[in-house]
Each structure stands twice: as C-alpha cells, then as structure tokens.
Protein backbone atom coordinates (compact mmCIF):
# COMPACT_ATOMS: atom_id res chain seq x y z
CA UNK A 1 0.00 0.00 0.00
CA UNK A 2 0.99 3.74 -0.88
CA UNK A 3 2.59 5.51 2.42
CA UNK A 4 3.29 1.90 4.65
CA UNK A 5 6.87 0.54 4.93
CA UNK A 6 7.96 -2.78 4.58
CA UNK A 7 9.51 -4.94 7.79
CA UNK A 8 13.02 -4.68 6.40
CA UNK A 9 12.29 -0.48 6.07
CA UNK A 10 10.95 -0.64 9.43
CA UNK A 11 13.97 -2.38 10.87
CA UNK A 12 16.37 -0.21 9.12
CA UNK A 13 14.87 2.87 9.91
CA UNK A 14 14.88 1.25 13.67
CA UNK A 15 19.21 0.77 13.38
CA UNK A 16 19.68 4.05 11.91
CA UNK A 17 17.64 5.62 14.81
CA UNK A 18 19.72 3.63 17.44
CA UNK A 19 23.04 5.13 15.92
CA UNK A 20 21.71 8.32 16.32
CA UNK A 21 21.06 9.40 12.90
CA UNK A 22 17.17 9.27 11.88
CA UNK A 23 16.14 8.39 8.21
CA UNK A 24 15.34 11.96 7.33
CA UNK A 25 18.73 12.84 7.52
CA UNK A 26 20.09 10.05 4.90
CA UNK A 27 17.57 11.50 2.45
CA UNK A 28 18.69 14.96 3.40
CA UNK A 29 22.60 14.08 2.74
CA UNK A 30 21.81 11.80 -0.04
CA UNK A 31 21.60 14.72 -2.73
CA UNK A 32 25.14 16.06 -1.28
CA UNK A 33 27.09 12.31 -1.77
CA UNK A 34 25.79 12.92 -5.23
CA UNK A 35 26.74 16.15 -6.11
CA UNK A 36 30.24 15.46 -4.73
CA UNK A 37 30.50 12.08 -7.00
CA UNK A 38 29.36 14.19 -9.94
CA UNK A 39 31.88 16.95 -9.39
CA UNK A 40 34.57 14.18 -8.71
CA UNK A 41 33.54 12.58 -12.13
CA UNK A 42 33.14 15.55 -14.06
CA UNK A 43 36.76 16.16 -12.97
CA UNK A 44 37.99 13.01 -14.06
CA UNK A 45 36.30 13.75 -17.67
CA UNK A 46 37.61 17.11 -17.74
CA UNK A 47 41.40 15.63 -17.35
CA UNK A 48 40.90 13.03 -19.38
CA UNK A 49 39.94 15.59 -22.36
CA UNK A 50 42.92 18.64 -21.62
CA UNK A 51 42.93 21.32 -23.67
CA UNK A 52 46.54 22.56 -24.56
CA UNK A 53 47.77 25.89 -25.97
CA UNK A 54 50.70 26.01 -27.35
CA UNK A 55 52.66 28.78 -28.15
CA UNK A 56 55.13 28.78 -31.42
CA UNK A 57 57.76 31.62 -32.05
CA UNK A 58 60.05 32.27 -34.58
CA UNK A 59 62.29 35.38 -35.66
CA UNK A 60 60.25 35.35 -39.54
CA UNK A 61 58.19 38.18 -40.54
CA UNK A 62 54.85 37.48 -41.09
CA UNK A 63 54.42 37.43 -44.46
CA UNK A 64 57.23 35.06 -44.82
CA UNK A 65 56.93 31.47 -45.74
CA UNK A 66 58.03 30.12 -42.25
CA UNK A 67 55.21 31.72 -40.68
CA UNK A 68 52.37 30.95 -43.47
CA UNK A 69 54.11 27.21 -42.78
CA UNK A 70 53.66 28.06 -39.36
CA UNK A 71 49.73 29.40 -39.60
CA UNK A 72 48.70 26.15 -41.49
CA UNK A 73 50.59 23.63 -38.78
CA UNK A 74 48.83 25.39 -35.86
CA UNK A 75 45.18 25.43 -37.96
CA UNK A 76 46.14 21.65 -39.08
CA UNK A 77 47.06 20.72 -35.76
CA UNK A 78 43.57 22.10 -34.12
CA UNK A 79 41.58 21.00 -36.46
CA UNK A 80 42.33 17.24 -36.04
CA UNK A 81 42.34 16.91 -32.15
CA UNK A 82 39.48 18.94 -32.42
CA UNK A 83 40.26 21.94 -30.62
CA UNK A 84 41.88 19.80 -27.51
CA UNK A 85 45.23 21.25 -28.90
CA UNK A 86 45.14 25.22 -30.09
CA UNK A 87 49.22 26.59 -31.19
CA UNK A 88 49.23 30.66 -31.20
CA UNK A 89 51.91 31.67 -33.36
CA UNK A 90 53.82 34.40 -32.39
CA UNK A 91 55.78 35.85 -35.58
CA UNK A 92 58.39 38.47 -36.03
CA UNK A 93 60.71 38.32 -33.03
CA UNK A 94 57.17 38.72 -30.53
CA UNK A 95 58.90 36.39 -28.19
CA UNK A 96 62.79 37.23 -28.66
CA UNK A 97 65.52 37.08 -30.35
CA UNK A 98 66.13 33.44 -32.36
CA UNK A 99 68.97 32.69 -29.22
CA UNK A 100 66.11 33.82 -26.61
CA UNK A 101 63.20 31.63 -28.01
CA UNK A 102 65.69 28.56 -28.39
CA UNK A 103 66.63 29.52 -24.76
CA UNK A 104 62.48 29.44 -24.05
CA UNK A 105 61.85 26.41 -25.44
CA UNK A 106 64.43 24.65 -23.30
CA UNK A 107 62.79 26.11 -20.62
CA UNK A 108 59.09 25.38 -21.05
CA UNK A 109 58.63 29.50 -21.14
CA UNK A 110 57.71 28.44 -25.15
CA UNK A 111 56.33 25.21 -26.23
CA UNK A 112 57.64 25.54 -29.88
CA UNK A 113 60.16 27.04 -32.39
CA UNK A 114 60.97 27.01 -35.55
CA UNK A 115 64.51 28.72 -36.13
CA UNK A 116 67.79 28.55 -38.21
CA UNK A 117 69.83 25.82 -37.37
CA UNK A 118 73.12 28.16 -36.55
CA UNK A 119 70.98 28.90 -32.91
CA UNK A 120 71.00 25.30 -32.25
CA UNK A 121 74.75 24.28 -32.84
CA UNK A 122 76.45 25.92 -30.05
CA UNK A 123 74.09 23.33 -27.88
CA UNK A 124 74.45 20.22 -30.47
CA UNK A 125 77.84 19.95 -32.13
CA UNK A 126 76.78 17.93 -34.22
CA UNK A 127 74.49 19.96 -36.25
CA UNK A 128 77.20 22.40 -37.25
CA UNK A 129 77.76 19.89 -40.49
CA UNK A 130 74.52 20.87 -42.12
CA UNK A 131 76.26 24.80 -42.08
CA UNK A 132 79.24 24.05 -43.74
CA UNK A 133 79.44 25.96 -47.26
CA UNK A 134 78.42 24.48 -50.55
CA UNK A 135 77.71 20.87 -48.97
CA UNK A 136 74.26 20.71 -50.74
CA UNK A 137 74.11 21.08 -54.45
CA UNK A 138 70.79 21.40 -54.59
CA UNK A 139 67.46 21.95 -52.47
CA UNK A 140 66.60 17.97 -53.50
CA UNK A 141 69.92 16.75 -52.32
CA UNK A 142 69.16 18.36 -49.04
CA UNK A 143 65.36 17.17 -48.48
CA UNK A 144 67.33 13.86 -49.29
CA UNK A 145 69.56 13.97 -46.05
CA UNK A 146 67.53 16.20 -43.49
CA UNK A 147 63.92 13.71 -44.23
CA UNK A 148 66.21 10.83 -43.96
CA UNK A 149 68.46 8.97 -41.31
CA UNK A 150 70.61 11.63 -41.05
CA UNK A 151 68.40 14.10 -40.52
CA UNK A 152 66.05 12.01 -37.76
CA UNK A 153 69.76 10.84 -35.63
CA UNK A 154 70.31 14.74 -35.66
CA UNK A 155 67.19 15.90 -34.43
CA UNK A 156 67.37 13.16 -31.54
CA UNK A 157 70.09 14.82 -30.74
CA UNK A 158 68.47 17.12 -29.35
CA UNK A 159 66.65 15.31 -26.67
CA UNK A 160 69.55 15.98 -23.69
CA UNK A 161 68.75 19.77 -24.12
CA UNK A 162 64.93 19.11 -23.42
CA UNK A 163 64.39 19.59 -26.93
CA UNK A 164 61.84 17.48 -29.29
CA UNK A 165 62.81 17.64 -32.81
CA UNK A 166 60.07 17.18 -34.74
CA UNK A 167 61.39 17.87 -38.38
CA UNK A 168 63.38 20.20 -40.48
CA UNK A 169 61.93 23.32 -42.15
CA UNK A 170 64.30 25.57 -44.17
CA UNK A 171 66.03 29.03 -45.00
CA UNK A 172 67.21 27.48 -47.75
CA UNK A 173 70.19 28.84 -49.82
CA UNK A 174 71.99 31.76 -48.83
CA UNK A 175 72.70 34.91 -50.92
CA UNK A 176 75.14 37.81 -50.34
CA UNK A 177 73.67 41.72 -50.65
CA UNK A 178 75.63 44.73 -49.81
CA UNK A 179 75.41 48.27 -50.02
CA UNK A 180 78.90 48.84 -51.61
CA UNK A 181 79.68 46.60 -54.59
CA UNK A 182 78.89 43.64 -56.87
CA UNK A 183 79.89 40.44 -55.69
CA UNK A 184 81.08 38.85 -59.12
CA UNK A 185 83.81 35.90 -57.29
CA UNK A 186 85.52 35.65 -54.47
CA UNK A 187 87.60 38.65 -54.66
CA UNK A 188 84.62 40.81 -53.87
CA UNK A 189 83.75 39.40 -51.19
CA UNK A 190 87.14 40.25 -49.44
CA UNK A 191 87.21 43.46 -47.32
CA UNK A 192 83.29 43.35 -46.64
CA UNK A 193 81.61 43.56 -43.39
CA UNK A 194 79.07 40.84 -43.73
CA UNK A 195 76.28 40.12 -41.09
CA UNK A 196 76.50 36.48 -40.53
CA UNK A 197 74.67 33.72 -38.21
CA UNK A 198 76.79 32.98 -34.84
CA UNK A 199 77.54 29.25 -36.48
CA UNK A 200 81.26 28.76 -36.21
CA UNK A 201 81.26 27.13 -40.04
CA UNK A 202 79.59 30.65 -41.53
CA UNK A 203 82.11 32.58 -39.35
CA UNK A 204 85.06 30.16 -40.57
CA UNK A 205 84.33 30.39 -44.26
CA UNK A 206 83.44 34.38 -44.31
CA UNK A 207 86.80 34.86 -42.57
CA UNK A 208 88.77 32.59 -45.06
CA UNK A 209 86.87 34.65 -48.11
CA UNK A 210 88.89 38.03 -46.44
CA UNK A 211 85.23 39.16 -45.07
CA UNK A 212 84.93 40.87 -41.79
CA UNK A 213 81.96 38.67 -40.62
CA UNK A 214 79.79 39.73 -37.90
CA UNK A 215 77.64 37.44 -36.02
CA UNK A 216 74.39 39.18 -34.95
CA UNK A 217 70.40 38.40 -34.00
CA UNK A 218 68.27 38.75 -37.27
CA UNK A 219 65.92 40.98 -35.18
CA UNK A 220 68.62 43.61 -35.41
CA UNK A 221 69.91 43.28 -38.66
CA UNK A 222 67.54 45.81 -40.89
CA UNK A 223 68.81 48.67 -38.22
CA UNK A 224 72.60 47.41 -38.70
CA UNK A 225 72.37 47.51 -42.41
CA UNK A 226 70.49 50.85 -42.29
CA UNK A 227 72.74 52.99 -40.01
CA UNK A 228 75.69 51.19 -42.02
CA UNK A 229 77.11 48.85 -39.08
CA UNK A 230 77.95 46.56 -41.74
CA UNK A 231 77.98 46.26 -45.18
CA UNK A 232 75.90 43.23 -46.08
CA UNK A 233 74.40 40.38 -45.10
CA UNK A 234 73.60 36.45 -46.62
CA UNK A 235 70.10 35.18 -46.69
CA UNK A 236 67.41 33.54 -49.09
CA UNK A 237 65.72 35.93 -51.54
CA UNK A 238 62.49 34.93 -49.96
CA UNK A 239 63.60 36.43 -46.69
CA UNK A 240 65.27 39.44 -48.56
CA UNK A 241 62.15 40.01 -49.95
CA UNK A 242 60.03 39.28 -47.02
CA UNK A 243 62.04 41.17 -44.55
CA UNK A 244 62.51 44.40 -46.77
CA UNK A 245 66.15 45.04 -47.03
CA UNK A 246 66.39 45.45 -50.42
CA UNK A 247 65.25 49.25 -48.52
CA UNK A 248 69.14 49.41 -47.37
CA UNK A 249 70.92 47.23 -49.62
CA UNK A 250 71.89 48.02 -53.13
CA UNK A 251 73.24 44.32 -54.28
CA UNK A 252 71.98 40.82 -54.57
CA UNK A 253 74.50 37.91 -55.58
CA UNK A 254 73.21 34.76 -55.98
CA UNK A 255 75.90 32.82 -54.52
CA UNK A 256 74.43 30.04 -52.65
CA UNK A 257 76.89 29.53 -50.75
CA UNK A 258 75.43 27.95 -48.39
CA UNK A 259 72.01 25.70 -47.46
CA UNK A 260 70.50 26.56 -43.94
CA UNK A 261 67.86 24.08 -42.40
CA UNK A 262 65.19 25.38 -39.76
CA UNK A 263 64.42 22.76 -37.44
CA UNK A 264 61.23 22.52 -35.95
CA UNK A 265 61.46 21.90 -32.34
CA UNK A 266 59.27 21.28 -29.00
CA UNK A 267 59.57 21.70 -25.67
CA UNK A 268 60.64 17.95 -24.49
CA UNK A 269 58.32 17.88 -21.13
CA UNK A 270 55.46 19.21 -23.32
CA UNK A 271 55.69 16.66 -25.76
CA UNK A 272 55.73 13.86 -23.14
CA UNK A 273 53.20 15.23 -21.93
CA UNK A 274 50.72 15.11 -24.77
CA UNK A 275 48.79 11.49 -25.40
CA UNK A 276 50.62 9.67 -27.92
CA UNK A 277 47.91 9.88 -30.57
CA UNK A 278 48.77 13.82 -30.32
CA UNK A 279 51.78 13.29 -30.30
CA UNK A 280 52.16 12.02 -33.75
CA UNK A 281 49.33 14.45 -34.90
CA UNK A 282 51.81 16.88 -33.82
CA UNK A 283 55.00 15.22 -35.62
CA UNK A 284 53.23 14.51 -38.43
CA UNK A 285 51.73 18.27 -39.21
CA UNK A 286 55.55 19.39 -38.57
CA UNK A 287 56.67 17.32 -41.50
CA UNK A 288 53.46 18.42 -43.81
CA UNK A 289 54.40 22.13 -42.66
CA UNK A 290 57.65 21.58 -43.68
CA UNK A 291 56.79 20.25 -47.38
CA UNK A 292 54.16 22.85 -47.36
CA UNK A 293 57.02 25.62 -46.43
CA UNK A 294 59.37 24.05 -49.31
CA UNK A 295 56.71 24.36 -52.16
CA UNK A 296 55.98 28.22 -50.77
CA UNK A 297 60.28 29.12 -50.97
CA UNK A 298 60.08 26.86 -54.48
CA UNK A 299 57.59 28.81 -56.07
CA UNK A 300 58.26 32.45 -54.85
CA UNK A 301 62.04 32.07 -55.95
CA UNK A 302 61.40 33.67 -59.23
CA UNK A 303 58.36 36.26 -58.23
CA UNK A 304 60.81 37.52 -55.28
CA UNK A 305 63.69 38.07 -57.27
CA UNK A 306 61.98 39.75 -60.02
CA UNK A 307 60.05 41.83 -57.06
CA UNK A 308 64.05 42.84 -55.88
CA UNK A 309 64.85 44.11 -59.20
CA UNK A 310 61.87 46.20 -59.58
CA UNK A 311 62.79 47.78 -56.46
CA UNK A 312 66.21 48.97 -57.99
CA UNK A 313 68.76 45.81 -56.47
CA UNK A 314 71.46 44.94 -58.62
CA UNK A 315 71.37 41.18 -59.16
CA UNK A 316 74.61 39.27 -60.03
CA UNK A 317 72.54 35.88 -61.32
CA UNK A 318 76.02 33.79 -61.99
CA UNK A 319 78.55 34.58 -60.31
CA UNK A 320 81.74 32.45 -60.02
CA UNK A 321 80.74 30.42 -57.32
CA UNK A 322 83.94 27.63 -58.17
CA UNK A 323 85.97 30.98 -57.03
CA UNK A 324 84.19 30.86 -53.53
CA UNK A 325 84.44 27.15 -53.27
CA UNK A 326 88.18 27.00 -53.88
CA UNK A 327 88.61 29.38 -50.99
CA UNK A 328 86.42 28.12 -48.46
CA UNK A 329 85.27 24.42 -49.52
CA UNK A 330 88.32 22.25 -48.21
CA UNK A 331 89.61 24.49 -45.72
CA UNK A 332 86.29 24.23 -43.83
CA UNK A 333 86.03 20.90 -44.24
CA UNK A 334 88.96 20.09 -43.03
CA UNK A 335 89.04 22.62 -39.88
CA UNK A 336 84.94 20.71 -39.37
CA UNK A 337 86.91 17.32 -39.36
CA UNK A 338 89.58 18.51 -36.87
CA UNK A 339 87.12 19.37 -34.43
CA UNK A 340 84.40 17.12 -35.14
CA UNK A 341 85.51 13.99 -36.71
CA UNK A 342 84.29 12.98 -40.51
CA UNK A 343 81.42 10.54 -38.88
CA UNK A 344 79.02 13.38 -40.60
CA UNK A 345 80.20 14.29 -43.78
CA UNK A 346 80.86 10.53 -44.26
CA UNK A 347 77.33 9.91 -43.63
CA UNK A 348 75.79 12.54 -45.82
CA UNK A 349 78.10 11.73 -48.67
CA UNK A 350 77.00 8.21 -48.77
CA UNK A 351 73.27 9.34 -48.45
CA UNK A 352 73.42 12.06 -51.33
C-alpha cells in the first residue's frame, strides 16, 4: 500500500535511529554524496579531455613562408584533435631574439620554435655539419639527407637539451647583398663587413673569403644595415624580400653559398606530456608544414627576385661560385673534421 513501509524499512529505519542518525537525515545528505561524486567525475572527464595551448615563435616576418608554414601547422594541428590542442603563433621576433626563443623552449617559457639551425649548434655539435658551405648542391639533395636517417639521428640529438625535434623546415640557400659593390667571385667578397649567423662554419668560411663577418640576431639586422654597421648580409631571396632590405641594400649575388635548415622543435616535457595519438598528430603536421614551407620558398624564388629588381637591387645571377668554393670548400672541411671527426660528412656523402 501507498505511504506503509515494509519490515526490512521498518527495521532499518529502527538501526539508523539507534546510531543516532534518523532516516530523514540520509535523504537529506543523499543529494550532497551525489553532487560530490558528480563533481569528482566531471573532474575526471575534464582531465581526461585537456585542452593545450601552445605557443610557437620564430624570428620570420609574417608574411614570410616560415610563418604561413607556421599558420597552417597550428590550424592543421587544431583541427584534427578537435580543438583539444590550439598553437598561437607568435611571428616576427614577438617572443625574442632566435637565441632567446631557443633559450624558451628549453625552458618550457615556449612550447615551440621554428629557427635557423646556426641557434641550435652551439648546444648540439653535431648539427654544425649541415652549415658548412656548398655541402648541398641542390634543395633535392638536401630534403634527401635532413627527411632521412641523417636528418632524424640529428634531431634526436636534441633530446639531452629538453628539446623534441620534430622535423626540419628551411632558410634554404643563402645569398650575399651589400650596399657597396657587386659580388662577381671571391675577390669581392674580401674586405666586406658581412652580417652572418653565430655558427662557427659561416664565421670560418666568411673569414677565409677576407670578409669581416659579424655574427648578430636577425631581429637587429635591418637597423645594422640601415645605419651602415655593416655592409651586407647572406640570406634567401624569400627572406630578402620578405624582410625588406632590399630598402638598405643596393646588391643581390646569388651565390648560394650555403644551405640553412630550420628545425622545428618542442619543448621535451610538453611533448611527453601530450597522449601519444597527439603526439604524432603533432609530428606529423611538422613534417606536412615543412613540405608545405618548401613548395611556398620553391615557387616564390622567381616572383621575389623579379620583385628585388623592380625595387632597384642589382642582381649578379652567376657569379663564379667555383671561385668561392676553392677558398672556403676544403679548408672548412677540413678545420669541421679537426674538431668534429668525418662521422658526418661521411654519412651525408653516402646518403646524397
């Protein structure tokens, strides 16, 4: 019947009573148990399903193909863990100088980076072999070595420095400018104050050339080149264009001297962190980002440089690059060897 208890109720409600606590009171502090089992429960959902944001810096300005590489990774990334993972890209310097976000990233201050591989070798040795002039002969030969073995033994290299390398990105080939002469063959290269990267292979060969190089941040180098601290500098023309100093330089030589790799890094404790299905969504859109940046540099090559010209740079398009390599080639090599061993340059030779 509606409103009687059964025996068993009545005889519960009886041993509740004689422990002091009356039936009223379970109902009363049964909603309470719940809520705290929901809350503990929705807390175990919520940390099962973290949301991450990331931050990503690099030194590039934002119209340059690093960061457009950079813009599709972090909308690539997002859109396939489905908003669990968002990257804000901070272009430009936003975050520091290339030495400061490396320094970040080691850190934790910065999850990830993408910058020139110069800022890394002073912390890996090693990687100071992909800097050494004219070791590529062309951007295919390179993709071959950094997207193979060599290239993935390098980036583990990194690990000890609670770095994640996730892939390798590019510069690409380097090209001399200067506001006070053509750069025809070696000769001209003598006597120049040249901007370089703080690699110890760039400053090797610019000093064996009769340059004056000068290692400096890329965040400063439009102001050094515009209040005449040095003479020139040695980039891709994407990043000439990109970065604007056909403004303060008057020459382009398209030397190509030299192939510079970007890699692509993460903070190590970050990565770890992340559930392994992330974690290769992550490596994974580093790798597409880096073919994507490749086709971008590819395809601009000849837009950019005919941009330059229109803007009144004097472009040496063949200059006597067997000049330069005669100077610098096996005198770098060898003072690479003598400090590093050949283990490298074997290794890449075989793989070209």
């Amino acid at each position: 019947m509606v409103g009687c208890k059964s025996a068993r109720e009545d005889d519960n409600d009886n041993k509740v009573t004689k422990m002091g606590i009356s039936s009223q009171a379970i109902l009363a502090f049964r909603p309470v148990v719940f809520t705290v089992l929901g809350v503990a429960v929705a807390g175990l959902s919520q940390a099962a399903h973290a949301d991450w944001t990331l931050k990503f810096a690099h030194t590039a300005p934002s119209a340059d193909t690093t960061n457009l590489a950079a813009e599709q990774f972090a909308k690539n990334v997002e859109e396939r863990t489905q908003g669990e993972i968002s990257v804000r890209v901070f272009p430009n310097g936003q975050l520091g100088s290339d030495q400061a976000i490396v320094s970040g990233v080691r850190a934790g201050m910065i999850d990830l980076a993408v910058i020139g591989n110069p800022y890394f070798t002073g912390l890996i040795e090693d990687l100071n072999v992909l800097d050494l002039p004219f070791l590529f002969d062309s951007r295919e030969q390179a993709y071959t070595i950094l997207d193979g073995e060599v290239g993935r033994q390098l980036l583990d290299k990194m690990e000890p420095q609670q770095l994640k390398g996730l892939a390798f990105w590019e510069i690409g080939f380097r090209n001399i400018t200067n506001s006070r002469r053509p750069v025809e063959s070696a000769e001209d290269i003598a006597g120049l104050k040249l901007r370089t990267t703080p690699n110890p292979a760039h400053l090797e060969a610019f000093a064996s050339l009769g340059a004056n190089p000068v290692p400096m941040p890329f965040t400063e180098l439009f102001t050094a080149l515009e209040t005449g601290t040095v003479d020139g500098q040695e980039n891709p023309v994407t990043l000439i264009r990109s970065s604007n100093l056909y403004e303060v330089q008057d020459h382009l030589s398209l030397t190509e001297h030299a192939y510079t790799a970007e890699p692509f890094v993460m903070n190590l404790g970050t990565f770890n962190e992340l559930p392994a299905e992330y974690q290769q969504i992550v490596v994974d859109e580093a790798k597409k980002a880096a073919a994507y940046e490749r086709q971008l540099n590819n395809e601009r090559q000849a837009e950019d440089l005919a941009y330059l010209k229109e803007q009144g740079m004097a472009v040496v398009s063949d200059p006597d690059r067997e000049s330069m390599r005669r100077m610098v080639g096996k005198p770098v090599r060898d003072w690479f060897i003598e400090k590093h061993g050949s283990q490298w340059l074997n290794a890449i030779e075989q793989a070209k």
